[in-house]
Protein backbone atom coordinates (compact mmCIF):
# COMPACT_ATOMS: atom_id res chain seq x y z
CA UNK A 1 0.00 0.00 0.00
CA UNK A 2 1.01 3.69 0.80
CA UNK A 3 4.49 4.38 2.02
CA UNK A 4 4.76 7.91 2.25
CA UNK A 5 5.13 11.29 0.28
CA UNK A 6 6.78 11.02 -3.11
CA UNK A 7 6.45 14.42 -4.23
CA UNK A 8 4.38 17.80 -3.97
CA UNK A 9 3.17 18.99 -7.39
CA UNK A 10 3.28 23.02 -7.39
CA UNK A 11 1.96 24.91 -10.64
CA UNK A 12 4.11 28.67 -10.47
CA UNK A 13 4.32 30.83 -13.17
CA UNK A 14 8.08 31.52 -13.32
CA UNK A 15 9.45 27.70 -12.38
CA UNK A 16 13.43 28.92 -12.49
CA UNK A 17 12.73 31.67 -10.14
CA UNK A 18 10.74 30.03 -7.67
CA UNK A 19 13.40 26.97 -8.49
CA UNK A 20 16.35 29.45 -7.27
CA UNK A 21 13.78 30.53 -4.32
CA UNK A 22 13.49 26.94 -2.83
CA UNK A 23 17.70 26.44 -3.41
CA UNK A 24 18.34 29.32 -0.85
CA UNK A 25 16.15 26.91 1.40
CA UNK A 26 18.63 24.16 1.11
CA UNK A 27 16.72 22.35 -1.67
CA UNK A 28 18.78 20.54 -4.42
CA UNK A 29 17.96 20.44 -7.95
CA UNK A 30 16.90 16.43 -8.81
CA UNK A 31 15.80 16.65 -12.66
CA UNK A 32 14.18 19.24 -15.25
CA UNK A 33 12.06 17.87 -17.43
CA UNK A 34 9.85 19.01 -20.30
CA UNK A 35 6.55 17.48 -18.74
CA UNK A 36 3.86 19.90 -18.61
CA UNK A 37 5.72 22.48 -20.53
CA UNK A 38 8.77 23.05 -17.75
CA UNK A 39 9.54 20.84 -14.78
CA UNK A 40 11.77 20.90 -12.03
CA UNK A 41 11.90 18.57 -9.31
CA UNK A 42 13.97 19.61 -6.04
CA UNK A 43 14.71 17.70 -3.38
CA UNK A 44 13.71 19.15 0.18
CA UNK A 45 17.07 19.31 2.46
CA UNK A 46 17.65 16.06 5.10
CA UNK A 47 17.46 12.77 4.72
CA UNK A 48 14.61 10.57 2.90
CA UNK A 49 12.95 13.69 2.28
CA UNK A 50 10.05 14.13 -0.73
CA UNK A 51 10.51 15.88 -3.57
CA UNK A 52 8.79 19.50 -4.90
CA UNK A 53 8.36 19.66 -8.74
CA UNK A 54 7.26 23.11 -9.52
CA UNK A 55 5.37 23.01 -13.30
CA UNK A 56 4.92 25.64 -15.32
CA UNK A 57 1.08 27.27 -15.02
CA UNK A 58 1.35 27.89 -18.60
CA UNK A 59 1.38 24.75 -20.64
CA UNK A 60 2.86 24.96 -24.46
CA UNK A 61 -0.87 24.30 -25.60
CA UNK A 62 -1.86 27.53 -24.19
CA UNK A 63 -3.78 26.24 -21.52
CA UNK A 64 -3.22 27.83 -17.99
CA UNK A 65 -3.53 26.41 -15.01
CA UNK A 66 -3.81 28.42 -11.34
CA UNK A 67 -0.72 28.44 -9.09
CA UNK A 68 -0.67 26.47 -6.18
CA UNK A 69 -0.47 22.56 -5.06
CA UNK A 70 -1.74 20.67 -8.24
CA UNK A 71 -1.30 17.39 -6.40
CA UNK A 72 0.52 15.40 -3.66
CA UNK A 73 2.16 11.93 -4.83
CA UNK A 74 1.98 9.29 -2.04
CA UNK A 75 4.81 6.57 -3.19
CA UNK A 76 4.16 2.56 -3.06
CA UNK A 77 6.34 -0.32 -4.19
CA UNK A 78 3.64 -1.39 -6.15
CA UNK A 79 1.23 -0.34 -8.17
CA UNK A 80 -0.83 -2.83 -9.13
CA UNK A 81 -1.56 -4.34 -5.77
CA UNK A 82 -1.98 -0.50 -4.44
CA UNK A 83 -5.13 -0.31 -7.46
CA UNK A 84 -6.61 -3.19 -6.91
CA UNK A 85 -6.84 -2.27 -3.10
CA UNK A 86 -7.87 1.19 -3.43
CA UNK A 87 -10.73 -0.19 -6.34
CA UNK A 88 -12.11 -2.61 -3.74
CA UNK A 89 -12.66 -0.03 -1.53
CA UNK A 90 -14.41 1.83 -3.81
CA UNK A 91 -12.03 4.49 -4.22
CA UNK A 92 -13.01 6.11 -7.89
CA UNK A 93 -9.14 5.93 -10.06
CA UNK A 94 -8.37 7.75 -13.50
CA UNK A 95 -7.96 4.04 -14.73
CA UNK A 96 -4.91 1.25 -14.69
CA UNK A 97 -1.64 2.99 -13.58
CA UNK A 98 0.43 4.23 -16.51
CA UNK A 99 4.20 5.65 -17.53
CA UNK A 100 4.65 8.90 -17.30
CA UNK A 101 8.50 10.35 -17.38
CA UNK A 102 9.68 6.46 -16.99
CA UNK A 103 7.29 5.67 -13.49
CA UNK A 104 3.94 4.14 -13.43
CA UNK A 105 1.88 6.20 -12.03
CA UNK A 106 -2.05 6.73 -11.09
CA UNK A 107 -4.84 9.35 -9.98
CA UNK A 108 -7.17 8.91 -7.51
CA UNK A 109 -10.30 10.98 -7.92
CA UNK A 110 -11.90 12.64 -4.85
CA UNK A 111 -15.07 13.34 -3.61
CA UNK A 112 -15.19 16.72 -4.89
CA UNK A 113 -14.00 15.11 -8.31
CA UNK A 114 -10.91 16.12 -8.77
CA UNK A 115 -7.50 14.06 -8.72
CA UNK A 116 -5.42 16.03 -5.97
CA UNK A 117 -3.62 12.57 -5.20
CA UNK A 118 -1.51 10.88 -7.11
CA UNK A 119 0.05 7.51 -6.84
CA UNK A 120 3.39 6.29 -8.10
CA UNK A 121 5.59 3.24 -8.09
């Protein structure tokens, strides 16, 4: 099931400022990515500590979304066994888990319908 935090989604609209902003902090630079436009993932300072990836709130198709969290990623080892759990409880899913940036990955939809958690192997 659920181990933890993997990472704290965070839609800004300048990501290499606010990237520079969390780096005073003590936060290291992980990855940069072109998912959802621009992506940087930062590690938060200490040990076995999640990860902030601050997205762009302007995607390349034009499409903005609001600043703030997007989503929180809770880690498991796997995936599978996590969905078929979470489906026989009757938590609602975005469907089977699926690759994104080289990790399977899945949304859980909540009551309010939207999918502010994420789940990734």
């Amino acid at each position: 099931m659920i181990k933890g935090i993997d990472h704290i989604d965070l839609a800004v609209d300048d990501v290499d400022a606010t990237a520079a902003f969390f780096v005073a902090f003590g936060c290291t630079e992980v990855r940069r990515s072109d998912h959802a436009g621009l992506s940087i993932e930062l590690r938060l300072p200490g040990e076995n500590q999640p990860i902030i990836e601050l997205t762009a709130t302007r995607r390349p198709n034009g499409k903005i979304f609001p600043a703030g969290v997007r989503h929180i990623a809770l880690k498991t080892d796997d995936i599978k066994a996590t969905h078929a759990e979470l489906t026989a409880k009757g938590i609602k899913l975005d469907g089977e888990p699926k690759p994104i940036n080289g990790r399977l990955l899945m949304n859980a939809i909540d009551p309010a319908g939207k999918s502010s958690l994420q789940i990734v192997e």
